[in-house]
N, C-alpha and C. Protein backbone atom coordinates (compact mmCIF):
# COMPACT_ATOMS: atom_id res chain seq x y z
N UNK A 1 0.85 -1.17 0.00
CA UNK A 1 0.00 0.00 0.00
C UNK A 1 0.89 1.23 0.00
N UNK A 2 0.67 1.86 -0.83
CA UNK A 2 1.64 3.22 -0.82
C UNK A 2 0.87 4.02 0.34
N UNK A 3 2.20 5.32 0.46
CA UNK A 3 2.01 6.67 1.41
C UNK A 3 0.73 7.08 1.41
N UNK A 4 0.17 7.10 -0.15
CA UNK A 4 -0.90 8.39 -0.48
C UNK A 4 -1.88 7.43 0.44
N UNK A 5 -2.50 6.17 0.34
CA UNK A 5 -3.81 5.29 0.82
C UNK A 5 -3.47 5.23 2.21
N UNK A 6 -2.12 4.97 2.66
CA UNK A 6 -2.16 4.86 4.42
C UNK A 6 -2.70 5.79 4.36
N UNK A 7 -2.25 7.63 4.24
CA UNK A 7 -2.53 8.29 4.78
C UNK A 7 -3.79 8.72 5.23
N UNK A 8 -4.60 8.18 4.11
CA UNK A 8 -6.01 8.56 3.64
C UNK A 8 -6.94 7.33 4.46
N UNK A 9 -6.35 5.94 4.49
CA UNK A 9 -6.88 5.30 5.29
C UNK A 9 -6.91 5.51 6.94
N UNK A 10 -6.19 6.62 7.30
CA UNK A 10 -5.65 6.44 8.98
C UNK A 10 -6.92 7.48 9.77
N UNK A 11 -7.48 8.43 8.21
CA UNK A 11 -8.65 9.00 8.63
C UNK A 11 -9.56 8.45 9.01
N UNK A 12 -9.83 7.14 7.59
CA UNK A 12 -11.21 6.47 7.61
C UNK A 12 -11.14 5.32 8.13
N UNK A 13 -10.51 4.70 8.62
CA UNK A 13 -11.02 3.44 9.11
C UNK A 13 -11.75 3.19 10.35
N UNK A 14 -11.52 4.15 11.21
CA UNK A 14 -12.74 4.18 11.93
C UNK A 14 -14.11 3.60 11.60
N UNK A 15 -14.54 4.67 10.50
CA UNK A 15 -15.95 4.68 9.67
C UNK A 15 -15.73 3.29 8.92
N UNK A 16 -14.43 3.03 8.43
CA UNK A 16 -14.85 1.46 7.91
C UNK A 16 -15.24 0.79 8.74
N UNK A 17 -14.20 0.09 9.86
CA UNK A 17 -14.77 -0.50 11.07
C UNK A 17 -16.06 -0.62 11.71
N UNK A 18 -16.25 0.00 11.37
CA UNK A 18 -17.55 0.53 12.04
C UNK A 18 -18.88 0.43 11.28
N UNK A 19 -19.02 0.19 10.04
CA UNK A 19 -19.65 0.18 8.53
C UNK A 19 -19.31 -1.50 8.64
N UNK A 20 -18.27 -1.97 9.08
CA UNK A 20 -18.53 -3.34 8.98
C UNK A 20 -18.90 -4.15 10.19
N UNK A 21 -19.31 -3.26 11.28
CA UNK A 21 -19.83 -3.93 12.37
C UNK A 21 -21.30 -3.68 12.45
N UNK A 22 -21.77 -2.80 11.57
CA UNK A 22 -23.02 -2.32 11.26
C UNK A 22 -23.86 -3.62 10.98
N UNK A 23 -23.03 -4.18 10.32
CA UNK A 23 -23.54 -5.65 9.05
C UNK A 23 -23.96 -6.49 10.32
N UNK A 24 -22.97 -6.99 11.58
CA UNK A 24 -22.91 -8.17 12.12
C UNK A 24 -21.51 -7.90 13.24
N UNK A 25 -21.98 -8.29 14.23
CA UNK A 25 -20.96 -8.48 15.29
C UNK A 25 -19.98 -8.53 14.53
N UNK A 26 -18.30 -8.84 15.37
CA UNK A 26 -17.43 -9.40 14.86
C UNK A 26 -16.52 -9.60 16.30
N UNK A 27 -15.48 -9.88 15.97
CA UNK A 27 -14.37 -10.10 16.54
C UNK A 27 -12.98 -9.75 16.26
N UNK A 28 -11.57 -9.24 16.61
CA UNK A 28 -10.98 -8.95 15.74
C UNK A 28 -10.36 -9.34 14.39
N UNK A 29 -10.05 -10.96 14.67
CA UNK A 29 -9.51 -11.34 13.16
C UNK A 29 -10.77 -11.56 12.00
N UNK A 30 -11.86 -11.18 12.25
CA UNK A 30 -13.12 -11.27 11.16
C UNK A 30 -13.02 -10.04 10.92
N UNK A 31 -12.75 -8.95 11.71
CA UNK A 31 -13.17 -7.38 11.29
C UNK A 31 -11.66 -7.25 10.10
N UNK A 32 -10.61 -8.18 10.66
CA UNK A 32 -9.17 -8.22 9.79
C UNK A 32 -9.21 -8.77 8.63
N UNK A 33 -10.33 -9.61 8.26
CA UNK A 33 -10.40 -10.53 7.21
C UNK A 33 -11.24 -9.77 6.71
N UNK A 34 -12.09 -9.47 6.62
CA UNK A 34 -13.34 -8.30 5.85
C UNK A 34 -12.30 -7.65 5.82
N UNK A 35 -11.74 -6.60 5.99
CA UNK A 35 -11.33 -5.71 5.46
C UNK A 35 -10.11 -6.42 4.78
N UNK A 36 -9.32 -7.62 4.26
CA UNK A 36 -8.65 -7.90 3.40
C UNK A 36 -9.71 -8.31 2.12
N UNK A 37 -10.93 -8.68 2.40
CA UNK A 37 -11.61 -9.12 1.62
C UNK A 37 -11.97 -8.03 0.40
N UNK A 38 -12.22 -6.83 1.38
CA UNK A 38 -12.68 -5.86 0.65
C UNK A 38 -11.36 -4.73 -0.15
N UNK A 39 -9.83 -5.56 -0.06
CA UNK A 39 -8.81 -5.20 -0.79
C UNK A 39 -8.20 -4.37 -0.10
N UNK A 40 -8.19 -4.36 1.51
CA UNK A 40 -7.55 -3.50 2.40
C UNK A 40 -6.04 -4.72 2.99
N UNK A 41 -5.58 -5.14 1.81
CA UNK A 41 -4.79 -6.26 2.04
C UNK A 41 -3.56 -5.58 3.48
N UNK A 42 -3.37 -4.66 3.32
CA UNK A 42 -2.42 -4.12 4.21
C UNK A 42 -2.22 -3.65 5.25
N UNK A 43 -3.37 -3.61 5.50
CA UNK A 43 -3.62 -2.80 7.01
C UNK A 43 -3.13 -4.67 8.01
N UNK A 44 -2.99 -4.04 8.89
CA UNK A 44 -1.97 -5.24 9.71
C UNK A 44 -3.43 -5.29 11.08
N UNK A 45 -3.14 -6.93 11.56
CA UNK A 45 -4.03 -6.94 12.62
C UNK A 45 -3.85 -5.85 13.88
N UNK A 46 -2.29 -5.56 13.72
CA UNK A 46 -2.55 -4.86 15.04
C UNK A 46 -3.17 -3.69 14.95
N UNK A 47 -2.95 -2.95 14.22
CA UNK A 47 -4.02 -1.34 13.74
C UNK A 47 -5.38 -1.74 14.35
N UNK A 48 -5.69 -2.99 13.63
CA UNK A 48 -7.49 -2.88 13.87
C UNK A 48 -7.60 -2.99 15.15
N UNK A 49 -6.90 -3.90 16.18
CA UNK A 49 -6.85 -4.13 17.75
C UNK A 49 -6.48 -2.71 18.30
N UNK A 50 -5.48 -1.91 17.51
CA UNK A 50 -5.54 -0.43 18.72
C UNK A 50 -6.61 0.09 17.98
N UNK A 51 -7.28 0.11 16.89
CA UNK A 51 -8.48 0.85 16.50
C UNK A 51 -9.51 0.61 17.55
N UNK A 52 -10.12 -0.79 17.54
CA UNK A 52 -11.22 -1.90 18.46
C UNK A 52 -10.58 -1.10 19.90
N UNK A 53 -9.53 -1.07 20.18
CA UNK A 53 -9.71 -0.54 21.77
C UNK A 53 -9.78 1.26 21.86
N UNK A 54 -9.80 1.84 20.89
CA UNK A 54 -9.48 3.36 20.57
C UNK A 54 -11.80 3.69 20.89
N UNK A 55 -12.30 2.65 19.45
CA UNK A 55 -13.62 2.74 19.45
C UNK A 55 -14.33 2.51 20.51
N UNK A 56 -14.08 1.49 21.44
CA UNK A 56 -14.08 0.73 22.76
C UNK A 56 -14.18 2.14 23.78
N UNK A 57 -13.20 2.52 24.07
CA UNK A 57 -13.24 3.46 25.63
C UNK A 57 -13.87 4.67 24.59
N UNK A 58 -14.06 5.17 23.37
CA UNK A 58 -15.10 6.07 23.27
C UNK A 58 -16.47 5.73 23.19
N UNK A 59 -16.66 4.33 23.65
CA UNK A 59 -17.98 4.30 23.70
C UNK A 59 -19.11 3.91 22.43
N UNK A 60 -18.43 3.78 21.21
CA UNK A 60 -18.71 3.36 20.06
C UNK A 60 -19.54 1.94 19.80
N UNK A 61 -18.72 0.94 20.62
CA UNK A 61 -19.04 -0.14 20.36
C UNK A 61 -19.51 -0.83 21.57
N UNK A 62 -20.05 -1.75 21.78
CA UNK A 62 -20.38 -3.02 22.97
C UNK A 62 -19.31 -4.18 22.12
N UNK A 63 -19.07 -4.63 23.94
CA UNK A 63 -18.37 -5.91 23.73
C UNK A 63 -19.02 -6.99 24.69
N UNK A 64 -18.70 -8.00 24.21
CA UNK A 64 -19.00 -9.22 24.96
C UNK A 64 -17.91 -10.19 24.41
N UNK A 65 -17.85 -10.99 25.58
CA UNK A 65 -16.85 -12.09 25.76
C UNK A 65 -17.34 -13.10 25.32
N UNK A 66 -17.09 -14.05 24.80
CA UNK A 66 -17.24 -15.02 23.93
C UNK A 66 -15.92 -16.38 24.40
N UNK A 67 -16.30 -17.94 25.02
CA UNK A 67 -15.86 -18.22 25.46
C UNK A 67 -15.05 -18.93 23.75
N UNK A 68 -13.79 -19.67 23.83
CA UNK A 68 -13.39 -19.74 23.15
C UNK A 68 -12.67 -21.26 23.24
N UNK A 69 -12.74 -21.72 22.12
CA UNK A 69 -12.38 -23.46 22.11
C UNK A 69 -11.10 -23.75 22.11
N UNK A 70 -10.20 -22.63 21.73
CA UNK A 70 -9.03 -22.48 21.97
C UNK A 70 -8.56 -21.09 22.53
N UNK A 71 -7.76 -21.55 23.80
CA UNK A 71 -7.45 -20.01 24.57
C UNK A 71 -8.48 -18.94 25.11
N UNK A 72 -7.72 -17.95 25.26
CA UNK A 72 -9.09 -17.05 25.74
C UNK A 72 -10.01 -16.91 25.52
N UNK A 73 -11.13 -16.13 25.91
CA UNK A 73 -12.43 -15.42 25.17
C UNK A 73 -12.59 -14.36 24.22
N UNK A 74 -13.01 -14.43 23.22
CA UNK A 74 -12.84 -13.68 22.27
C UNK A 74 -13.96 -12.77 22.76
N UNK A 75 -13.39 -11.22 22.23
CA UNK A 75 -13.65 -10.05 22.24
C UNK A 75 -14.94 -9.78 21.06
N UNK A 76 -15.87 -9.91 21.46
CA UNK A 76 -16.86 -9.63 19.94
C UNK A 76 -17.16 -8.30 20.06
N UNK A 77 -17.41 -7.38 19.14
CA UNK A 77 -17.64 -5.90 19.34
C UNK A 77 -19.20 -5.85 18.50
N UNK A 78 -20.02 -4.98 18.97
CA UNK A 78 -20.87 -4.75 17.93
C UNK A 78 -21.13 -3.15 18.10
N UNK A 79 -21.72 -2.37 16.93
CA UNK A 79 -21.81 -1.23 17.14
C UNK A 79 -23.07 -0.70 18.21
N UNK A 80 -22.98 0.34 18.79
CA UNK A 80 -23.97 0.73 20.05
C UNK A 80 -24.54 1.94 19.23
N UNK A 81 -25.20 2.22 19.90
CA UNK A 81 -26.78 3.69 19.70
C UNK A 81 -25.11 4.92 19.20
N UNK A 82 -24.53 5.05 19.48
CA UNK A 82 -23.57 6.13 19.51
C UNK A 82 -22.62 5.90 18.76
N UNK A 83 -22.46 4.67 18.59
CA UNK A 83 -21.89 3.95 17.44
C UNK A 83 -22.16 4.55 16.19
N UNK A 84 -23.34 3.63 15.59
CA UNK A 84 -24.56 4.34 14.66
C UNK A 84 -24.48 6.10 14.63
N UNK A 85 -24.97 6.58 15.45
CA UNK A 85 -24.92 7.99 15.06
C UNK A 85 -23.63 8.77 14.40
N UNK A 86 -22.20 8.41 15.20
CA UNK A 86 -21.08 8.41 14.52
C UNK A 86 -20.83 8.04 13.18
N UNK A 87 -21.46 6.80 12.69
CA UNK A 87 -21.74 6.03 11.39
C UNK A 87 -22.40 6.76 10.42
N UNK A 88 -23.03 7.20 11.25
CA UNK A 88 -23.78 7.82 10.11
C UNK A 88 -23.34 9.60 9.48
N UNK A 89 -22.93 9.93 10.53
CA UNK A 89 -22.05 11.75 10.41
C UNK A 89 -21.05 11.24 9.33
N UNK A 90 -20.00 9.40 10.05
CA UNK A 90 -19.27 9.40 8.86
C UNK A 90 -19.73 9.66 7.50
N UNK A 91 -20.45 8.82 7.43
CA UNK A 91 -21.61 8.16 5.93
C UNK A 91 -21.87 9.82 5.66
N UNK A 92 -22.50 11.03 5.69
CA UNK A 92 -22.86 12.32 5.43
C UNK A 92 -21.42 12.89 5.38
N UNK A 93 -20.19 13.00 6.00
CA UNK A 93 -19.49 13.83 5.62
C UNK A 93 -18.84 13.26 4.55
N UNK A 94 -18.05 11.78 4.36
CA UNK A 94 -17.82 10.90 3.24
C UNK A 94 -18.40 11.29 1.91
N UNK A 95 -19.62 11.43 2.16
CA UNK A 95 -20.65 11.84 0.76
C UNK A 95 -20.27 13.12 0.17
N UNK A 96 -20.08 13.96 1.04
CA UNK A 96 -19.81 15.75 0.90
C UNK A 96 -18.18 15.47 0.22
N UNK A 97 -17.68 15.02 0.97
CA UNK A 97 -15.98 14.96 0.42
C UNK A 97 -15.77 14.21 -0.73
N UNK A 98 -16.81 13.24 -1.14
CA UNK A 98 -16.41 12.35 -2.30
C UNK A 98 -17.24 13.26 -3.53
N UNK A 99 -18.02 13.94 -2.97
CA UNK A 99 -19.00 14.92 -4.13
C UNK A 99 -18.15 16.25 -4.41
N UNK A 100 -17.13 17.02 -3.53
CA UNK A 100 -16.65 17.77 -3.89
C UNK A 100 -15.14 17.76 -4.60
N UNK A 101 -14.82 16.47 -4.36
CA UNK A 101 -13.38 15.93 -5.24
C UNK A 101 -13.89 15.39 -6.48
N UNK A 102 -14.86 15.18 -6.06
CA UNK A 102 -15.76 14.86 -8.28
C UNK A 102 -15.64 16.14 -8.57
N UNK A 103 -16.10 16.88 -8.22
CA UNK A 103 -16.42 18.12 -9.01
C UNK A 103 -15.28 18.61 -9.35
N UNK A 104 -13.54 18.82 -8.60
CA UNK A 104 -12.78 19.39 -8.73
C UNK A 104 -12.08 18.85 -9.90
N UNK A 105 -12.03 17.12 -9.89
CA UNK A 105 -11.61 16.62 -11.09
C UNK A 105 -12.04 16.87 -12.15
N UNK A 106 -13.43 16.82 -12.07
CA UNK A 106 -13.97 17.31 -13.09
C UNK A 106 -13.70 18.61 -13.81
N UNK A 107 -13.39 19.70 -12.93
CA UNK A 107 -13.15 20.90 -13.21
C UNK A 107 -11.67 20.70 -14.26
N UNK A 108 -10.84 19.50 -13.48
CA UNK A 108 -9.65 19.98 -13.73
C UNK A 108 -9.35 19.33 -15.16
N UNK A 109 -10.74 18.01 -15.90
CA UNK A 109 -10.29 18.08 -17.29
C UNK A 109 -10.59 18.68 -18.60
């Protein structure tokens, strides 16, 4: 992944994260695999684990423990009431920023 997409990803993944917990609970290596699925081959598990604990103490998400057949209990996150509302400011400002970089390209051929 080049400079230009980290950079641009370190804004949004929040709102991704979060857009994919919308769908369905998860856990961390499912929230890691969706987002390779969806061609975010590079982002590394640990990002999403300090993301999951960043979303976590702001209150974004619910967790529950999940007992586990091997080793600990897995961490399932799902999005909360405040979650959603965040989700959705993303989803409205996303729209505004992807509508005004059309237009500029546009301008610029």
């Amino acid at each position: 992944m080049g400079k230009q997409m980290t950079e641009m990803l370190r804004g949004t993944l929040e709102g991704i994260v979060l857009a994919i917990l919308s769908v369905r609970p998860a856990y961390g290596y499912e929230i890691t695999a969706r987002l390779r699925e969806q061609g975010f081959s590079e982002i590394a598990e640990g990002t999403v684990y300090a993301l999951l604990v960043r979303i976590e103490q702001r209150g974004l998400v619910g967790v529950e423990k999940i007992p586990s057949e091997m080793g600990p209990p897995r961490k399932v996150y799902s999005i909360n009431a405040q979650g959603q509302e965040y989700l959705e400011e993303f989803w409205r400002t996303w729209s505004f920023l992807a509508e005004q970089l059309e237009q500029l390209r546009e301008e610029g051929k």
